[in-house]
C-alpha atoms as a PDB file:
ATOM      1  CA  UNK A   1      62.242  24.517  -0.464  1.00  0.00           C
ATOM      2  CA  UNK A   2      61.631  25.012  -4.364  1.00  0.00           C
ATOM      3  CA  UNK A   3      59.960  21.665  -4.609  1.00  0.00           C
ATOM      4  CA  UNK A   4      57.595  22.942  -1.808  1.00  0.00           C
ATOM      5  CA  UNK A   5      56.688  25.976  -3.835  1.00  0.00           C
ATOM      6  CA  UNK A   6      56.589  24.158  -7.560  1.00  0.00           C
ATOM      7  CA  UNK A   7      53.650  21.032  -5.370  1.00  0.00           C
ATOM      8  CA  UNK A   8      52.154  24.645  -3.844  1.00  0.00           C
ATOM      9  CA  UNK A   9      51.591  26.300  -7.261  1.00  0.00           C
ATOM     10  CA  UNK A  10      50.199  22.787  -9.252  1.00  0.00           C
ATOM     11  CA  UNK A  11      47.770  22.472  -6.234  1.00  0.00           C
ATOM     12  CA  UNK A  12      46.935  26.555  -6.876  1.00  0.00           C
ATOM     13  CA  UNK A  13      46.958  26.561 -10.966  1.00  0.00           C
ATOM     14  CA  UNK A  14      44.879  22.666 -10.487  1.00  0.00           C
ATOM     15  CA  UNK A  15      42.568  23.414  -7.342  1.00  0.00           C
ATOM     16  CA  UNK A  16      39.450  24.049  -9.272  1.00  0.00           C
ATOM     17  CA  UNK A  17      39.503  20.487 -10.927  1.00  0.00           C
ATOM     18  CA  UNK A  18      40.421  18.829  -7.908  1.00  0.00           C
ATOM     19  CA  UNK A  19      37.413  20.538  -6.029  1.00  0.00           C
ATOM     20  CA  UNK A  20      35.510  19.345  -8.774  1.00  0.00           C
ATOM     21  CA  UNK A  21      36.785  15.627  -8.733  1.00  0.00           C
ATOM     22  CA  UNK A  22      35.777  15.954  -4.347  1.00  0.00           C
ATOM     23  CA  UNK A  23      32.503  16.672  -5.175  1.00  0.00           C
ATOM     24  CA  UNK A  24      32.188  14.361  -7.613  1.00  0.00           C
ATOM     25  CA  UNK A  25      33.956  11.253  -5.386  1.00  0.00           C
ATOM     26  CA  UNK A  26      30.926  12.731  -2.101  1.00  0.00           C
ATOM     27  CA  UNK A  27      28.554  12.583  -4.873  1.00  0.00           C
ATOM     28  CA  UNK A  28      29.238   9.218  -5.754  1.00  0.00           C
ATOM     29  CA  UNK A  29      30.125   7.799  -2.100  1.00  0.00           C
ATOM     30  CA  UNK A  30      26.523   9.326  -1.109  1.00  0.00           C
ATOM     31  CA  UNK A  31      24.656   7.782  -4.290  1.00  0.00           C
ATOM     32  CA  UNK A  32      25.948   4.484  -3.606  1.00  0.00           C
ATOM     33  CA  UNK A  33      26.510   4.072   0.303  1.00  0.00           C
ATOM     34  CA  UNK A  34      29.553   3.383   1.694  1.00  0.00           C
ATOM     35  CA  UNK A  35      29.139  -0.147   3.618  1.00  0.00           C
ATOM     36  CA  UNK A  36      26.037   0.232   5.004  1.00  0.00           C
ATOM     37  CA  UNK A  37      24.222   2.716   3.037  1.00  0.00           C
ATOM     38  CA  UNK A  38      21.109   3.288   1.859  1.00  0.00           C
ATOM     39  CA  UNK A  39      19.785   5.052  -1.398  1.00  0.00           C
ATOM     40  CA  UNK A  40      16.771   7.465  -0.968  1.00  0.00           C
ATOM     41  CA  UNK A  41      13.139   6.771  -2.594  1.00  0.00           C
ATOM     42  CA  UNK A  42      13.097   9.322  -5.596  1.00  0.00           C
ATOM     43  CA  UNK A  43       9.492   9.680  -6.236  1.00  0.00           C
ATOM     44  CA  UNK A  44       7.488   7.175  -8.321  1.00  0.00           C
ATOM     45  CA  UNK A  45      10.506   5.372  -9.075  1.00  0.00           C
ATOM     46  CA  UNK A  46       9.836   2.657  -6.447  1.00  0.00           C
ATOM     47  CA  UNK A  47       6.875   1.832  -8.232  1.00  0.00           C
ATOM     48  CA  UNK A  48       7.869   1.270 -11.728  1.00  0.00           C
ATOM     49  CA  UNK A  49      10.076  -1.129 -11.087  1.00  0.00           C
ATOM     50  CA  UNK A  50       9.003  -4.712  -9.208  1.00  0.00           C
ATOM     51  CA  UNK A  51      10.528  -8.196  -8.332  1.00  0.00           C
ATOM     52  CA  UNK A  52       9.027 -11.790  -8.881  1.00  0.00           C
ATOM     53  CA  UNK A  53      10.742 -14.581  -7.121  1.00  0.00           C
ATOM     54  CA  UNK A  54       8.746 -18.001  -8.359  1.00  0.00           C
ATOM     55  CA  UNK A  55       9.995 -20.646  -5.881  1.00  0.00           C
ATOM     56  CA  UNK A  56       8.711 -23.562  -8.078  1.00  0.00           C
ATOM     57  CA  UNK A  57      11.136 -22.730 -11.166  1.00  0.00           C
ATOM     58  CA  UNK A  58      13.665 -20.353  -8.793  1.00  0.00           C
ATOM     59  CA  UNK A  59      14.209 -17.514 -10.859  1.00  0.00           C
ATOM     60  CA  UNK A  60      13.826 -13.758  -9.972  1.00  0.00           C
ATOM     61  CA  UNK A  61      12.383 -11.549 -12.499  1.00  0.00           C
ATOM     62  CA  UNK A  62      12.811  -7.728 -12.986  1.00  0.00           C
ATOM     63  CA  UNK A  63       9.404  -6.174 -14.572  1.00  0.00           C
ATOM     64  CA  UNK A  64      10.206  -2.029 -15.546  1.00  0.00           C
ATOM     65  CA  UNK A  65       6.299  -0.830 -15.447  1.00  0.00           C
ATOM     66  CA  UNK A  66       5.004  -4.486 -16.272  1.00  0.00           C
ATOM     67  CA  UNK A  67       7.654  -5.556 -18.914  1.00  0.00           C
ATOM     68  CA  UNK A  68       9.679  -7.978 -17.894  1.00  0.00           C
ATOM     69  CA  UNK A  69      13.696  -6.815 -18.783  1.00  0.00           C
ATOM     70  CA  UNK A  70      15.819  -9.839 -16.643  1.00  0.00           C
ATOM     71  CA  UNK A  71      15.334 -12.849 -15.509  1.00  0.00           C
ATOM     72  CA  UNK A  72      18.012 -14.379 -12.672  1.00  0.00           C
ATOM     73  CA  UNK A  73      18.516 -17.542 -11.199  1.00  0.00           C
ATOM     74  CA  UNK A  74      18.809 -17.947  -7.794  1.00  0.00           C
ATOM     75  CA  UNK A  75      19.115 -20.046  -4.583  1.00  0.00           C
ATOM     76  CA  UNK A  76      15.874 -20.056  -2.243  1.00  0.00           C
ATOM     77  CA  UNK A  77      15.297 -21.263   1.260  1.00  0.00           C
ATOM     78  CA  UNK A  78      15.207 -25.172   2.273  1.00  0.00           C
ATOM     79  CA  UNK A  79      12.017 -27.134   3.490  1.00  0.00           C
ATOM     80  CA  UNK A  80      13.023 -26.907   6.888  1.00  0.00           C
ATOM     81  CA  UNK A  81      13.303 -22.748   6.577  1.00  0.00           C
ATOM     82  CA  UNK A  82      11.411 -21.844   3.889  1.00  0.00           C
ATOM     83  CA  UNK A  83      11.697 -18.558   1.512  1.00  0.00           C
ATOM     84  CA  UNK A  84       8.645 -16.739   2.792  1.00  0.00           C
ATOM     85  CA  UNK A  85       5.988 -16.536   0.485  1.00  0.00           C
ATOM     86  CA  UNK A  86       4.055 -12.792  -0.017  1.00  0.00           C
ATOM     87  CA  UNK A  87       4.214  -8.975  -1.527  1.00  0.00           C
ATOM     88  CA  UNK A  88       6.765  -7.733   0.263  1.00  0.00           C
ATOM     89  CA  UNK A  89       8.789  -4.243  -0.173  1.00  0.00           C
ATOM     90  CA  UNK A  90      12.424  -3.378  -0.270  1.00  0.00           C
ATOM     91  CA  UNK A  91      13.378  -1.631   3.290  1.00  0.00           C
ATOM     92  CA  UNK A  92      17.300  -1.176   3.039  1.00  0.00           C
ATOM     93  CA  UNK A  93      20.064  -1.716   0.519  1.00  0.00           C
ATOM     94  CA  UNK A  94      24.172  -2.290   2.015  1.00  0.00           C
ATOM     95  CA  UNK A  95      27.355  -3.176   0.253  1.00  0.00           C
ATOM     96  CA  UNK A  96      30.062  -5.351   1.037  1.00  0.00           C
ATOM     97  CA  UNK A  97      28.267  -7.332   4.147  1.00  0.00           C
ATOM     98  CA  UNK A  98      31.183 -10.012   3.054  1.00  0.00           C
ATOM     99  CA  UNK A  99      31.134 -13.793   3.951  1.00  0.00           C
ATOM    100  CA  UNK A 100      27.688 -15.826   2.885  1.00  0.00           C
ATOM    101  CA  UNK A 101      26.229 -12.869   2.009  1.00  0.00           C
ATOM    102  CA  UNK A 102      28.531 -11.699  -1.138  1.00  0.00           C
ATOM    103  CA  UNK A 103      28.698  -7.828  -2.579  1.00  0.00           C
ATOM    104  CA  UNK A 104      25.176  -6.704  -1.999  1.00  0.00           C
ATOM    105  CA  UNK A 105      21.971  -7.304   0.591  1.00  0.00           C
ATOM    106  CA  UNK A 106      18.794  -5.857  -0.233  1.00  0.00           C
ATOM    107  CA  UNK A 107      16.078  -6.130   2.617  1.00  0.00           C
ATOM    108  CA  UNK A 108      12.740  -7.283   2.531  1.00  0.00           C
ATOM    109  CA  UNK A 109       9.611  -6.554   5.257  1.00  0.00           C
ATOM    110  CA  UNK A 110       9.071  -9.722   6.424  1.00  0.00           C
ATOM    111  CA  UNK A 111       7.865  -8.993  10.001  1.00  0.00           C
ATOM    112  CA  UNK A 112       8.501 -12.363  11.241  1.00  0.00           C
ATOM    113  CA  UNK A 113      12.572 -12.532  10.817  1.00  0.00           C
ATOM    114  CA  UNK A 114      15.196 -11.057   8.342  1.00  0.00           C
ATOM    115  CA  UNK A 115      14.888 -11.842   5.211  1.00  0.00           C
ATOM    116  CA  UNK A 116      16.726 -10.749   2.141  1.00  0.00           C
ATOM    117  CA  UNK A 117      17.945 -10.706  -1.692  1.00  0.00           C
ATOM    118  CA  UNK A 118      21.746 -11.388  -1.557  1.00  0.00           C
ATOM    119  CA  UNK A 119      24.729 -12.018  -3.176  1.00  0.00           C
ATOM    120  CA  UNK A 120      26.847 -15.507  -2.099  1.00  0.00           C
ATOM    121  CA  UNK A 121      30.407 -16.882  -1.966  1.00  0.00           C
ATOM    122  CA  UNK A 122      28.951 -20.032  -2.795  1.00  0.00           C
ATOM    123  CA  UNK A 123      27.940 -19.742  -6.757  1.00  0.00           C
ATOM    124  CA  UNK A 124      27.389 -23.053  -7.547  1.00  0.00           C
ATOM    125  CA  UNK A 125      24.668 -23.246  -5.171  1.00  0.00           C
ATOM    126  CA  UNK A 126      22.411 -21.371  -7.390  1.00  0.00           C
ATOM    127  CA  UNK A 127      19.369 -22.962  -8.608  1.00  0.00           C
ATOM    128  CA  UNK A 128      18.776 -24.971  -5.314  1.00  0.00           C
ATOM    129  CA  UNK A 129      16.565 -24.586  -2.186  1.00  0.00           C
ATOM    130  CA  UNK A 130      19.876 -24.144   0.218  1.00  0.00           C
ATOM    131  CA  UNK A 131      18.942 -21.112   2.399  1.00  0.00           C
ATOM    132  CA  UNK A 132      18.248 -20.638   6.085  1.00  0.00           C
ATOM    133  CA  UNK A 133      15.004 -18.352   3.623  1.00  0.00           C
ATOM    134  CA  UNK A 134      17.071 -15.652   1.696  1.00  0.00           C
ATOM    135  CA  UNK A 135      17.119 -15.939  -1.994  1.00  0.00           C
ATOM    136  CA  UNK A 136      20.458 -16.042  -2.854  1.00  0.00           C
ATOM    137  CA  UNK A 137      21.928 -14.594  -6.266  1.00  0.00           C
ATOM    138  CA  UNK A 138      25.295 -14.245  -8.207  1.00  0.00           C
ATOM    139  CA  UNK A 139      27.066 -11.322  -7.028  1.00  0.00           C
ATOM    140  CA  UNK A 140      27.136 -10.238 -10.645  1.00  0.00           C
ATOM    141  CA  UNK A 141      23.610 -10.585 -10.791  1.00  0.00           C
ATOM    142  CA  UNK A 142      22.820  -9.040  -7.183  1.00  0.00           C
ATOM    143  CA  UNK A 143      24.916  -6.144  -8.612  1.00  0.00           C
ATOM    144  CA  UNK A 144      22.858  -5.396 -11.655  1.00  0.00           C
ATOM    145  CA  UNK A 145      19.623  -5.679  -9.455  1.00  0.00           C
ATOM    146  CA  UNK A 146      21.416  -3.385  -6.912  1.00  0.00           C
ATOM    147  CA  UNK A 147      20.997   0.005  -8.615  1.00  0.00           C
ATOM    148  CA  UNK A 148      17.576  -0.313 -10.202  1.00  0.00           C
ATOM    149  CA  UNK A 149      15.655  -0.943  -6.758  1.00  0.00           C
ATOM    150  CA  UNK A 150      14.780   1.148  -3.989  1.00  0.00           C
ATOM    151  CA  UNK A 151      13.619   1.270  -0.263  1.00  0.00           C
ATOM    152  CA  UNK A 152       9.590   0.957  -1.042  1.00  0.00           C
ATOM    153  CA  UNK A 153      10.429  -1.345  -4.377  1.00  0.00           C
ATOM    154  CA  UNK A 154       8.014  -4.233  -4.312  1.00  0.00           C
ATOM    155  CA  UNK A 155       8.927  -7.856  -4.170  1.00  0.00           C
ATOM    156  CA  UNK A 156       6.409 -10.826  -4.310  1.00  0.00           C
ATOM    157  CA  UNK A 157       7.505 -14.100  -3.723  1.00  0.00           C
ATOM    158  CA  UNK A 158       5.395 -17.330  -5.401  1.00  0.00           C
ATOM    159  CA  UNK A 159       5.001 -20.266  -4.021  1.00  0.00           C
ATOM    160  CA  UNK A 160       3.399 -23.021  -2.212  1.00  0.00           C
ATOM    161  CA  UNK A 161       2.159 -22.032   0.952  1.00  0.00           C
ATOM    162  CA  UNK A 162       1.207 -24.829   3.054  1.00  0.00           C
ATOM    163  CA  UNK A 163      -2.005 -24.300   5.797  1.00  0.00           C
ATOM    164  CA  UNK A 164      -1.614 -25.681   9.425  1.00  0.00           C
ATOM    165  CA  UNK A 165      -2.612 -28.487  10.120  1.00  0.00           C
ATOM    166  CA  UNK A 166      -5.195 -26.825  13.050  1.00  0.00           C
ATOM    167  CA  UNK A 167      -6.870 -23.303  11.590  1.00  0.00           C
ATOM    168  CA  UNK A 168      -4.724 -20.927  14.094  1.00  0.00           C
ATOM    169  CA  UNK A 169      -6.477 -18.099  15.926  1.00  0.00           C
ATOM    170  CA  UNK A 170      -5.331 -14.562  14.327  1.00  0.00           C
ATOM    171  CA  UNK A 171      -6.598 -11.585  15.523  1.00  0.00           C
ATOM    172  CA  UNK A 172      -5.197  -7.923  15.343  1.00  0.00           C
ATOM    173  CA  UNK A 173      -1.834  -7.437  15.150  1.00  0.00           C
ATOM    174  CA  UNK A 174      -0.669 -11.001  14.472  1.00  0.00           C
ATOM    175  CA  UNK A 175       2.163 -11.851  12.446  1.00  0.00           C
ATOM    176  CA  UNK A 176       3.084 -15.297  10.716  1.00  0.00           C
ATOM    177  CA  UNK A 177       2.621 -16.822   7.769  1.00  0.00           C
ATOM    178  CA  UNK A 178      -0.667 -18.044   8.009  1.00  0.00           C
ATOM    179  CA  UNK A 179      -1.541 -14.193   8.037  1.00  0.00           C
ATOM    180  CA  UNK A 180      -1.015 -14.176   4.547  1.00  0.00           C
ATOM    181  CA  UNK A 181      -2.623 -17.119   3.870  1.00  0.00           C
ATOM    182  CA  UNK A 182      -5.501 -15.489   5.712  1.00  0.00           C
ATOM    183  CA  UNK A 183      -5.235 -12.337   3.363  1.00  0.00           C
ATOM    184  CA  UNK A 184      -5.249 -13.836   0.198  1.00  0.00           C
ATOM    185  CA  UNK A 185      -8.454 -15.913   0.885  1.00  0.00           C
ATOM    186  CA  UNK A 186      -9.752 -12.552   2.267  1.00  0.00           C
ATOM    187  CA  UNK A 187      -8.632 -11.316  -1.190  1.00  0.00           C
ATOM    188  CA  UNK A 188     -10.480 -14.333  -2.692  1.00  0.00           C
ATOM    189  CA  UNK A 189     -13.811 -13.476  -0.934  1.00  0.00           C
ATOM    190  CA  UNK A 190     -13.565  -9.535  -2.525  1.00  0.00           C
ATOM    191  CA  UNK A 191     -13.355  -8.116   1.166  1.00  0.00           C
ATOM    192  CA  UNK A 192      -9.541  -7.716   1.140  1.00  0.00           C
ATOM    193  CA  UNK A 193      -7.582  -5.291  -1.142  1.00  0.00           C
ATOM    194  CA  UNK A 194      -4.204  -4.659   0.861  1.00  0.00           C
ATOM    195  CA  UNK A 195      -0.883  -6.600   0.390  1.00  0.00           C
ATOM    196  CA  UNK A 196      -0.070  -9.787   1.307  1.00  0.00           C
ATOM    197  CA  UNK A 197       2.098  -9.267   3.771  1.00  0.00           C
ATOM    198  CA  UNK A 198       1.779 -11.233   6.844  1.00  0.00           C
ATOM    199  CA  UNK A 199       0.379  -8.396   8.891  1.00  0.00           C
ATOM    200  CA  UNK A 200      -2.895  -8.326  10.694  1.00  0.00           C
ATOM    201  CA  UNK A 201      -3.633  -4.788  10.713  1.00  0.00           C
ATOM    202  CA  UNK A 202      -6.743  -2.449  10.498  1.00  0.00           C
ATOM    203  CA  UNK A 203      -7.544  -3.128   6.898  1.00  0.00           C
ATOM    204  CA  UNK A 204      -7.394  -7.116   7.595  1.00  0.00           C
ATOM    205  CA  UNK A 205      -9.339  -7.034  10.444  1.00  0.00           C
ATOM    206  CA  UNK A 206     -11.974  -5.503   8.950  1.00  0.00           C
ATOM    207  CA  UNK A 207     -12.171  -7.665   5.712  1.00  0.00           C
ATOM    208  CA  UNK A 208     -12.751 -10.391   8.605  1.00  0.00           C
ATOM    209  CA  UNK A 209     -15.784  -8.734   9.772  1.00  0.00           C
ATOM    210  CA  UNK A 210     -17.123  -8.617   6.800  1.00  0.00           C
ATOM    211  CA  UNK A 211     -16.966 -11.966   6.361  1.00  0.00           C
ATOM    212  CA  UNK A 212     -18.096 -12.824   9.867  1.00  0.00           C
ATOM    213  CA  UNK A 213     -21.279 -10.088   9.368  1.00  0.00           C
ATOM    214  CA  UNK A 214     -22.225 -12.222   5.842  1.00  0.00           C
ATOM    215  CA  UNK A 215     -21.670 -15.386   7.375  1.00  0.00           C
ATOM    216  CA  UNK A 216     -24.144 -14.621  10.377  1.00  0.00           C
ATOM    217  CA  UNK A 217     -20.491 -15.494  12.458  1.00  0.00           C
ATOM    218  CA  UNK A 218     -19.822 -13.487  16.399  1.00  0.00           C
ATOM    219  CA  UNK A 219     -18.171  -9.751  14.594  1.00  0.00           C
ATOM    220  CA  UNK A 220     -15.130  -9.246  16.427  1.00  0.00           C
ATOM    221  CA  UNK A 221     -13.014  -9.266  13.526  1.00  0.00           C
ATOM    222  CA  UNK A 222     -10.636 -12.531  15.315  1.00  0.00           C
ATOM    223  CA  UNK A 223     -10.058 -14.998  12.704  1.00  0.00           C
ATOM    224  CA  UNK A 224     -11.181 -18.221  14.339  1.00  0.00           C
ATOM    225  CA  UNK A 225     -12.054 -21.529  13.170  1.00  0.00           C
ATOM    226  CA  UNK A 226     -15.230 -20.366  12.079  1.00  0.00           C
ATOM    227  CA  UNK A 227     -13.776 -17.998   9.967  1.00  0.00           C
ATOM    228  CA  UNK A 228     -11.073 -20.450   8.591  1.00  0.00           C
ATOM    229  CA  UNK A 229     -14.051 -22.882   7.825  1.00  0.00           C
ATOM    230  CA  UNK A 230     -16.105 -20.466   5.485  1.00  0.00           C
ATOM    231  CA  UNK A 231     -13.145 -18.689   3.844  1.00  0.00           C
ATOM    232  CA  UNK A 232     -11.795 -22.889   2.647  1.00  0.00           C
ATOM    233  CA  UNK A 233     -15.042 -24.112   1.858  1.00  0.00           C
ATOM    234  CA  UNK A 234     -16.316 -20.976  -0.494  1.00  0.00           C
ATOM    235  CA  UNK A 235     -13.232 -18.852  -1.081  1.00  0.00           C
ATOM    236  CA  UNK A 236     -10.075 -21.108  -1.579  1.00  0.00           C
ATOM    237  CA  UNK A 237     -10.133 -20.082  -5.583  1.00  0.00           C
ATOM    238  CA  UNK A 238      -9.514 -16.510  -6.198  1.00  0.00           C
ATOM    239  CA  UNK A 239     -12.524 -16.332  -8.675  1.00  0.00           C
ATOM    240  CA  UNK A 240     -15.541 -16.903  -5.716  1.00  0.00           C
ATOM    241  CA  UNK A 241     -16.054 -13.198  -4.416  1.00  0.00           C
ATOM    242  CA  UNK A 242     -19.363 -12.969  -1.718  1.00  0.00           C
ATOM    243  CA  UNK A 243     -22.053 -12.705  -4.058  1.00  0.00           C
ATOM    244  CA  UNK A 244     -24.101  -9.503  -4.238  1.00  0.00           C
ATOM    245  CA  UNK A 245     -26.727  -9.231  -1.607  1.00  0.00           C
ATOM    246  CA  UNK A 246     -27.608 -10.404   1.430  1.00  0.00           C
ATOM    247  CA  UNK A 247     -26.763 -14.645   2.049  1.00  0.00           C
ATOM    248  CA  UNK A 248     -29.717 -16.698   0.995  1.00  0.00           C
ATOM    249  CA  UNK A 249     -31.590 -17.762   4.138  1.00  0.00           C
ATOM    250  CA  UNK A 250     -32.651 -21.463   5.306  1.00  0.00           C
ATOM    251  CA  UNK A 251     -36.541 -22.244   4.283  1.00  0.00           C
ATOM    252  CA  UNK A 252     -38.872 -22.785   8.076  1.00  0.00           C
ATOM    253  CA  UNK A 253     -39.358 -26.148   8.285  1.00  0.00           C
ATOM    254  CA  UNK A 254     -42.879 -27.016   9.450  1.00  0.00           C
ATOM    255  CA  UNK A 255     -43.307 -29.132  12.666  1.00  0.00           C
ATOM    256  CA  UNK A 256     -43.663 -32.725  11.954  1.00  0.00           C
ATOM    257  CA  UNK A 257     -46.530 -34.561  13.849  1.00  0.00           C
ATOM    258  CA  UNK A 258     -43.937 -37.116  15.469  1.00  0.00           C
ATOM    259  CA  UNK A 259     -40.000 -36.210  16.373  1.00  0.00           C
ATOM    260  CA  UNK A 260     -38.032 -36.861  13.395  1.00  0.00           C
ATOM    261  CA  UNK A 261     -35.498 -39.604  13.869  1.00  0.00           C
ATOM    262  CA  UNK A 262     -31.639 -38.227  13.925  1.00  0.00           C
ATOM    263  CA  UNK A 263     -30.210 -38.655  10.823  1.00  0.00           C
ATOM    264  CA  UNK A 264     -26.509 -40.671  11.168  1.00  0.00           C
ATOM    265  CA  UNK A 265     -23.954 -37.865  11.316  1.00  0.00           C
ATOM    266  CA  UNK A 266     -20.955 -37.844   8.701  1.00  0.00           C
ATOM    267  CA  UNK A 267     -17.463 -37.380   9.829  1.00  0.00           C
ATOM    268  CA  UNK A 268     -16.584 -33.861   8.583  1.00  0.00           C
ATOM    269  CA  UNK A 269     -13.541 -33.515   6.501  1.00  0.00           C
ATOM    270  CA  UNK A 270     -10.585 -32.331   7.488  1.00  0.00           C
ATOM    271  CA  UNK A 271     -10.613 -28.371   7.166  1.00  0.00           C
ATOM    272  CA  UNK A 272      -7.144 -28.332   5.310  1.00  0.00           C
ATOM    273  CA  UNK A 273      -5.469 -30.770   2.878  1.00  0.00           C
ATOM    274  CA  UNK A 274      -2.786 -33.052   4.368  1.00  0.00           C
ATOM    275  CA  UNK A 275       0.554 -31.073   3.342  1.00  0.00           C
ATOM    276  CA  UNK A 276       3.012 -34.012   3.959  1.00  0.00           C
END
């Protein structure tokens, strides 16, 4: 009974640092999730810092307002299931998912599948193009990126992307990766301002009726083969913007006296470069 009183009155003389030592254990369980969570956006602070992932040398850079300040290596998809290229945004952090995916998972906006920065149980992996598309990291690396990025954080992967070998029909609310092809010739042409990000929304849409209106092509903002052909021949290189003004119109021909013969018809090249 004595030893009940003598615990009772150290839990009385001590119950202002313990309360203190609670708040500060919710403080930090809330701060950094507890297996699935999530940290909040705290103002501009998604903004200043971004991500680079360059598939060709397969490292992941940290930039604070520009500057770079860490450079990782990492593990990036294989040929057959590609790291998707883009501008992309964090949408969720989560601890612990275990397994393939090591200490930390930080998600990505792909809209075509789930895609992610990770950690791995396979180290030694790093530095090759192993992944089913998630870039892969060293869970001590994945754990210094962990804190410093937030939901809204963005991430743009570099890389080849390849064109089909047909120009694919897009038109309002499409999603695939040939949308962001499609956006960064937009982007090319000076019509297109918005991300990269694989999603053919309002702002693409209209970008394509621009072109369309300039090129003299059917407006209905659907980006068809006609579209495709203009935006490779004049606006592959992101220097060729539409020139100011209004397109420079075919001369009248005057009618000859007899009917011209047909001139022989060249094959037309292939719309997009072989990508074997």
């Amino acid at each position: 009974m004595a030893g009940y009183f003598k615990m009772a009155g150290y839990f009385k003389k001590h119950i202002g640092l313990l309360s203190l030592v609670a708040a500060g254990l919710l403080v930090f369980w809330g701060w950094w999730g507890f297996g699935k969570g999530i940290r909040p956006v705290r103002g501009s602070e998604a903004e200043k810092i971004s991500i680079e992932v360059n598939l060709y040398s397969r490292q992941l850079t940290v930039y604070r307002e520009g500057e770079a300040i860490a450079v990782y290596p990492v593990a990036i998809g294989k040929k057959e299931t590609p790291t998707p290229v883009g501008e992309w945004r964090v949408t969720r952090k989560a601890l612990h998912w275990g397994g393939g995916f090591g200490s930390r998972w930080i998600g990505l906006d792909v809209p075509w599948g789930i895609y992610g920065i990770h950690g791995t149980n396979k180290p030694w992996l790093i530095g090759r193009a192993v992944s089913h598309g998630c870039i892969r990291m060293r869970n001590q690396d994945v754990e210094k990126l962990y804190p410093l990025v937030y939901p809204g954080t963005p991430v743009k992967v570099v890389g080849y992307l390849p064109f089909p070998e047909k120009p694919p029909l897009l038109r309002r609310d499409s999603a695939a990766p040939a949308v962001v092809s499609l956006q960064f010739l937009l982007r090319n042409a000076g019509v297109y301002s918005g991300r990269a990000d694989g999603r053919f929304g309002e702002a693409t849409e209209e970008a394509v009726k621009k072109i369309e209106a300039y090129y003299s092509l059917p407006v209905d903002g659907t980006a068809d083969a006609g579209v495709w052909s203009v935006l490779m021949t004049h606006h592959s290189r992101p220097d060729s913007p539409l020139p100011a003004g209004e397109p420079a119109q075919e001369p009248a021909q005057e009618p000859a006296q007899e009917p011209a013969q047909e001139p022989a018809q060249e094959l037309t090249p292939g719309l997009f470069r072989d990508s074997s």
